[in-house]
N, C-alpha and C. Protein backbone atom coordinates (compact mmCIF):
# COMPACT_ATOMS: atom_id res chain seq x y z
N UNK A 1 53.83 146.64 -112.94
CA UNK A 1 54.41 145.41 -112.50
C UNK A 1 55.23 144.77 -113.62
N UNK A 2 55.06 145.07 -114.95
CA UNK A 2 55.60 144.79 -115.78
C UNK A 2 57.46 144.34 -115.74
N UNK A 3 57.96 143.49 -116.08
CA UNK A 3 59.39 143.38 -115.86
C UNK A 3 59.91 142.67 -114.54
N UNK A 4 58.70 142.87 -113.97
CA UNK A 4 58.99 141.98 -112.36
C UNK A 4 58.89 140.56 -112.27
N UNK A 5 59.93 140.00 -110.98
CA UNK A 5 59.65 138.53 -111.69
C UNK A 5 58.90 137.92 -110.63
N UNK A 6 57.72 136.92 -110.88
CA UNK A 6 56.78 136.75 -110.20
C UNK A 6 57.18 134.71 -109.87
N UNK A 7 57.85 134.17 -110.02
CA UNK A 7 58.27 133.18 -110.14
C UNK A 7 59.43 132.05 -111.15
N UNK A 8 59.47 131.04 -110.21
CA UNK A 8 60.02 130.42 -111.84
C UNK A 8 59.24 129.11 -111.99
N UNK A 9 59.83 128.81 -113.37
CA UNK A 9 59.39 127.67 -113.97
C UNK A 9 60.43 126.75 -114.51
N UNK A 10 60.87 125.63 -113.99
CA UNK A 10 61.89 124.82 -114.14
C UNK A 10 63.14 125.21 -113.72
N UNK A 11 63.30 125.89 -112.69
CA UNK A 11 64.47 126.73 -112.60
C UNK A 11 65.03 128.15 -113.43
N UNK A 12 64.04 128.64 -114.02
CA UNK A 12 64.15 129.92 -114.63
C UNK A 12 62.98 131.02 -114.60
N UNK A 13 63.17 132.35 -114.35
CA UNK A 13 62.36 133.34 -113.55
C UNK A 13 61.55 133.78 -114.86
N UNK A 14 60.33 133.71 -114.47
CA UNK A 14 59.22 134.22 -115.71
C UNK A 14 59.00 135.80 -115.39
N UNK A 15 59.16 136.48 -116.50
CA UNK A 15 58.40 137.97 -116.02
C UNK A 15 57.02 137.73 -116.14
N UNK A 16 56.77 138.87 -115.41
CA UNK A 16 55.24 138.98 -115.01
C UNK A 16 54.82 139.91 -115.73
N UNK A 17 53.87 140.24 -116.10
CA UNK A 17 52.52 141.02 -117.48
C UNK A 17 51.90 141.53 -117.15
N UNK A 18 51.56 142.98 -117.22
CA UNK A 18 50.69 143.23 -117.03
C UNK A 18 49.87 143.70 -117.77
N UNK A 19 48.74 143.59 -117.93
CA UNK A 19 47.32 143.53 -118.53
C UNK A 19 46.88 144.56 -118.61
N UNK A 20 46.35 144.86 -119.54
CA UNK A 20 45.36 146.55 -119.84
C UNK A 20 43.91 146.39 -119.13
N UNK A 21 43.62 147.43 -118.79
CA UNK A 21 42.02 147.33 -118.43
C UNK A 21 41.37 146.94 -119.80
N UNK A 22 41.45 147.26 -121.15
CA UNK A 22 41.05 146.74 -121.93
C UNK A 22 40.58 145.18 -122.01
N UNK A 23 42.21 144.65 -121.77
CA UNK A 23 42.15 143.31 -121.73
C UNK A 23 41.63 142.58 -120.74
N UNK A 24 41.85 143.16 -119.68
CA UNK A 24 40.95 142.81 -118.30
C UNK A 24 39.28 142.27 -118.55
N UNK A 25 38.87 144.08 -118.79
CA UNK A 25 37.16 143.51 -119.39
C UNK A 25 37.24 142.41 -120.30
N UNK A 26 37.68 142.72 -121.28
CA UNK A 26 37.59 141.62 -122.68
C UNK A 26 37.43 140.47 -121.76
N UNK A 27 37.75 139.97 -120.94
CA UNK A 27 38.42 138.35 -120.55
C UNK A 27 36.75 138.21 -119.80
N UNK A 28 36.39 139.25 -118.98
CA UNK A 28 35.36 139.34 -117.75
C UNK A 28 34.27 139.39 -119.01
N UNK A 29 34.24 140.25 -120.12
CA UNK A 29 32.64 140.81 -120.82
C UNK A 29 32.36 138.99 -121.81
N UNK A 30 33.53 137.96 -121.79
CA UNK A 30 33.55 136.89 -122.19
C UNK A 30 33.11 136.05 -121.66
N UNK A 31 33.30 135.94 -120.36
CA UNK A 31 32.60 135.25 -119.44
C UNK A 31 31.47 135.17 -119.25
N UNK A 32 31.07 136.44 -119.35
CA UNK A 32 29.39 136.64 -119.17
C UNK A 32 28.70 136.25 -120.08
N UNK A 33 29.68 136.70 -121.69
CA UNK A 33 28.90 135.87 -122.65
C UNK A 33 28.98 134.30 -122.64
N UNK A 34 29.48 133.65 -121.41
CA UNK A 34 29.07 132.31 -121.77
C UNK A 34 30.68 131.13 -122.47
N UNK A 35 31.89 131.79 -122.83
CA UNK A 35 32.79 131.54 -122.89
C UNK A 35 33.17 130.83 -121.73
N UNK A 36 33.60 129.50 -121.34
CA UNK A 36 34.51 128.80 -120.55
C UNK A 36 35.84 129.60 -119.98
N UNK A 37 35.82 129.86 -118.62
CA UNK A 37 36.69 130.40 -118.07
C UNK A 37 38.38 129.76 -118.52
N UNK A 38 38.09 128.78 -118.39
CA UNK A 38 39.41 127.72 -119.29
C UNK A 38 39.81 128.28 -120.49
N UNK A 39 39.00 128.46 -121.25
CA UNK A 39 39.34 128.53 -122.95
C UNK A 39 39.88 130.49 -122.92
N UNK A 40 39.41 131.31 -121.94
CA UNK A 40 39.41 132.66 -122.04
C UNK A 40 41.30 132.64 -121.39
N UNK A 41 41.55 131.89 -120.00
CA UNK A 41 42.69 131.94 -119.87
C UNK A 41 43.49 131.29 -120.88
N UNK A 42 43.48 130.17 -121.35
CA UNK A 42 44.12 129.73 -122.38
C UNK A 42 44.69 130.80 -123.34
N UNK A 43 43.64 131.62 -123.98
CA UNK A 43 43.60 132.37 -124.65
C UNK A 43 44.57 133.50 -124.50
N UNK A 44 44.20 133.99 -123.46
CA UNK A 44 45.27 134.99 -122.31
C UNK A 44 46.64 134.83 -122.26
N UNK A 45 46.70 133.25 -121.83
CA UNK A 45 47.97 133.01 -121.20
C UNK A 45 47.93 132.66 -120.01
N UNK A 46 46.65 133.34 -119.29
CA UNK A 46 46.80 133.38 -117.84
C UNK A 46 46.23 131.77 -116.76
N UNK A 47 46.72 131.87 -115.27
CA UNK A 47 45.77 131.03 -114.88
C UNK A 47 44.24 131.34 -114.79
N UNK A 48 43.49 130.25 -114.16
CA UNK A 48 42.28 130.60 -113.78
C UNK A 48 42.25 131.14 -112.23
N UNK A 49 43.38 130.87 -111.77
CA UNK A 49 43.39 131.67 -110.26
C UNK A 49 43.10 133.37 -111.01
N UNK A 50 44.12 134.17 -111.81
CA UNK A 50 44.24 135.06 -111.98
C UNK A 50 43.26 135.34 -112.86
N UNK A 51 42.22 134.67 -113.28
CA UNK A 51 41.18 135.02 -114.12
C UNK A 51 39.96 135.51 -112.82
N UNK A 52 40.20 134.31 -112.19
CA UNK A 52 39.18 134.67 -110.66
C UNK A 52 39.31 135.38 -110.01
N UNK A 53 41.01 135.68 -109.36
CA UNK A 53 40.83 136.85 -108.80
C UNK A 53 40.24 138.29 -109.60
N UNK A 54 40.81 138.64 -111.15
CA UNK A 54 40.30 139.86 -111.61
C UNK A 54 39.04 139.76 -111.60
N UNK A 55 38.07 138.88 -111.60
CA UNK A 55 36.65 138.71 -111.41
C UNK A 55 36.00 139.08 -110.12
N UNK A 56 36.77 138.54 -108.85
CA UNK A 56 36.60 139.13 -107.85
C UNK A 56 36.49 140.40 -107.61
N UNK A 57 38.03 140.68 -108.00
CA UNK A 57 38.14 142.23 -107.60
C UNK A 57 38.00 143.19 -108.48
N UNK A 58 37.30 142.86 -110.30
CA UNK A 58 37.22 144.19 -110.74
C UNK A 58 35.47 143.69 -111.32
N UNK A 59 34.90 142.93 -111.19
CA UNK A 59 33.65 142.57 -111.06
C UNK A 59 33.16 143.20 -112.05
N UNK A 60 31.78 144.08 -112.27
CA UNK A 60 31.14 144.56 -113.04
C UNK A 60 31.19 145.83 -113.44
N UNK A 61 32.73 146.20 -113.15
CA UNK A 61 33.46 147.13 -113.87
C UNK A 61 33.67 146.81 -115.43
N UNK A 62 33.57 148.27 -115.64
CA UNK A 62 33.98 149.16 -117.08
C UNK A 62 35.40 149.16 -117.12
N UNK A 63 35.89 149.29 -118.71
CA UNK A 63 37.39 149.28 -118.72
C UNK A 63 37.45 150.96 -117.64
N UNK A 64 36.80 151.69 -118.30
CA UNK A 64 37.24 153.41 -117.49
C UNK A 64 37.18 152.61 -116.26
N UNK A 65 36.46 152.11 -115.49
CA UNK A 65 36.15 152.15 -113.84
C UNK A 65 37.46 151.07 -113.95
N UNK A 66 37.97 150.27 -114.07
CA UNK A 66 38.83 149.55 -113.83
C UNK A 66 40.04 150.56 -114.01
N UNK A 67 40.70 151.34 -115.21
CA UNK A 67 41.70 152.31 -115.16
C UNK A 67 41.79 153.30 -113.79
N UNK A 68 40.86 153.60 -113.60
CA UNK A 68 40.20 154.53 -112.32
C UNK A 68 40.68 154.27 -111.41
N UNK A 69 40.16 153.01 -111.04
CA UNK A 69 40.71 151.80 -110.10
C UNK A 69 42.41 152.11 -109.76
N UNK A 70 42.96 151.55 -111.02
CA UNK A 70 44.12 151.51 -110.87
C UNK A 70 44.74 152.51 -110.82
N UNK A 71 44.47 153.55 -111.30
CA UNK A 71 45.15 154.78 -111.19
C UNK A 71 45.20 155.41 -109.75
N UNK A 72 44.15 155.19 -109.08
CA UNK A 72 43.99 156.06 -107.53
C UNK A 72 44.92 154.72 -107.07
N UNK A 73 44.71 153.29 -107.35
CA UNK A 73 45.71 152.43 -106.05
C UNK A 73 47.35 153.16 -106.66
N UNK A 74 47.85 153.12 -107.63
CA UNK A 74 48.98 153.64 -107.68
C UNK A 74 49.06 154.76 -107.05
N UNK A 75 48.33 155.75 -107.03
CA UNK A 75 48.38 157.45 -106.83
C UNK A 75 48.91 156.48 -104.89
N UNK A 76 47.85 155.92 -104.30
CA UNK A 76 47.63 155.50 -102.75
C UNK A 76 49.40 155.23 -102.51
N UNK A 77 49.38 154.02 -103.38
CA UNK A 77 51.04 153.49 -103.53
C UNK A 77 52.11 154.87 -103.03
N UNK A 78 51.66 155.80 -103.93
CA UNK A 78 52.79 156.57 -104.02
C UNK A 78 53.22 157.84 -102.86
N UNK A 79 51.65 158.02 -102.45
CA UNK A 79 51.39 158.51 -101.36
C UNK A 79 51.73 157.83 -99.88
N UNK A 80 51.71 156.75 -100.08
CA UNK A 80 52.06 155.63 -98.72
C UNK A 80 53.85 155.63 -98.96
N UNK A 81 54.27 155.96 -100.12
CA UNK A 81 55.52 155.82 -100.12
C UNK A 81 56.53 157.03 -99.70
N UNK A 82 55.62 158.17 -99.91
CA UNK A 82 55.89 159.64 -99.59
C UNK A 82 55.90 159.84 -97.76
N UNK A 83 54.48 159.37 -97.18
CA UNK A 83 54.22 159.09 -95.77
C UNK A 83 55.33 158.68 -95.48
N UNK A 84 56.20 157.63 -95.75
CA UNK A 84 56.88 156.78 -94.62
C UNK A 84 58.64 157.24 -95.15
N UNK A 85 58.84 157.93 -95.97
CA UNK A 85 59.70 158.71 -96.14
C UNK A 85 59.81 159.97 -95.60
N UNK A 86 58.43 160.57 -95.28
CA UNK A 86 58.75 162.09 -94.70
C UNK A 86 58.76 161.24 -92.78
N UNK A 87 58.06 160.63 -92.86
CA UNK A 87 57.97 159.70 -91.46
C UNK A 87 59.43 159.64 -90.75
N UNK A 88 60.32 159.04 -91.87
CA UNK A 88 61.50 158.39 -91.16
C UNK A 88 62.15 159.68 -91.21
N UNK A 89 62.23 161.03 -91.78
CA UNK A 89 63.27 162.33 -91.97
C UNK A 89 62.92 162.78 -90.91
N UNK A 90 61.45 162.69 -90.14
CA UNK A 90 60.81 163.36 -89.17
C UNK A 90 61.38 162.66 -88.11
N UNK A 91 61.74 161.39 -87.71
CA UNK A 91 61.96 160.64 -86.75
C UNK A 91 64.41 161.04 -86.49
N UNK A 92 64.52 160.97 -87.94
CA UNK A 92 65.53 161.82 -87.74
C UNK A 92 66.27 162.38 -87.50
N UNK A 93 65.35 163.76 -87.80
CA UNK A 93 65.35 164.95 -87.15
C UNK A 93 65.16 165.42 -85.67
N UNK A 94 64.34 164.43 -85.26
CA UNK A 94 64.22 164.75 -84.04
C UNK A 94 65.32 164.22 -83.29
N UNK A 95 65.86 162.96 -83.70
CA UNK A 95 66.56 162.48 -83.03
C UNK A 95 68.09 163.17 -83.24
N UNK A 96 67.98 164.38 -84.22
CA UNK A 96 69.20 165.14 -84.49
C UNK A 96 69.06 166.26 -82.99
N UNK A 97 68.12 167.25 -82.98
CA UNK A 97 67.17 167.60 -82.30
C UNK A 97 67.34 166.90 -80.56
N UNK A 98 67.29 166.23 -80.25
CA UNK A 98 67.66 165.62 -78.71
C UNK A 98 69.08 165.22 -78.90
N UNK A 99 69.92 165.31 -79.51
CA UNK A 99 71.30 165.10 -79.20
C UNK A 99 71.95 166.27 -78.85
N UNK A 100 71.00 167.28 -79.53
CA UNK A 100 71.96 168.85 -79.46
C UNK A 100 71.67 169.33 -78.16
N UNK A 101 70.24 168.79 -77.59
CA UNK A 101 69.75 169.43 -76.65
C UNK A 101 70.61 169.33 -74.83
């Protein structure tokens, strides 16, 4: 996601960051120790929306299980992107296919 722009701020487009599983845990294995969710985003950069959601969704994950994570949703990504490309050559084709007929 890196380079993408996720909003603006005063009329100018902020890129968006993306975060290592490293840094991910670090923020989550802080929390647990008792660190203020405030002071960990501060720290970050980030909001506390985006502190909560990675809490949500990468929970009592390991940096490996979090890379893991991300690696199969990209692999899914890329595969869903392959599907609907061979999808539309197939749709096509056929429709090359009933014109000749």
């Amino acid at each position: 996601m890196s380079g993408t722009l996720r909003g603006s701020e005063g009329g100018k487009f902020v890129p968006r960051k993306r975060y290592t599983e490293e840094q991910i845990g670090f923020a989550l294995r802080q929390a647990d120790a008792g660190t203020p969710p405030a002071e960990i985003c501060r720290k970050l950069g980030i909001t506390e929306q985006t502190f909560y959601r990675w809490k949500k969704r990468f929970g009592e994950m390991g940096v490996a299980e979090i890379r893991r994570l991300r690696q199969l949703e990209d692999e899914n990504r890329r595969l869903k992107q392959v599907v609907a490309e061979l999808t539309l050559d197939k749709v096509m084709l056929q429709d090359v296919v009933r014109r000749k007929s």
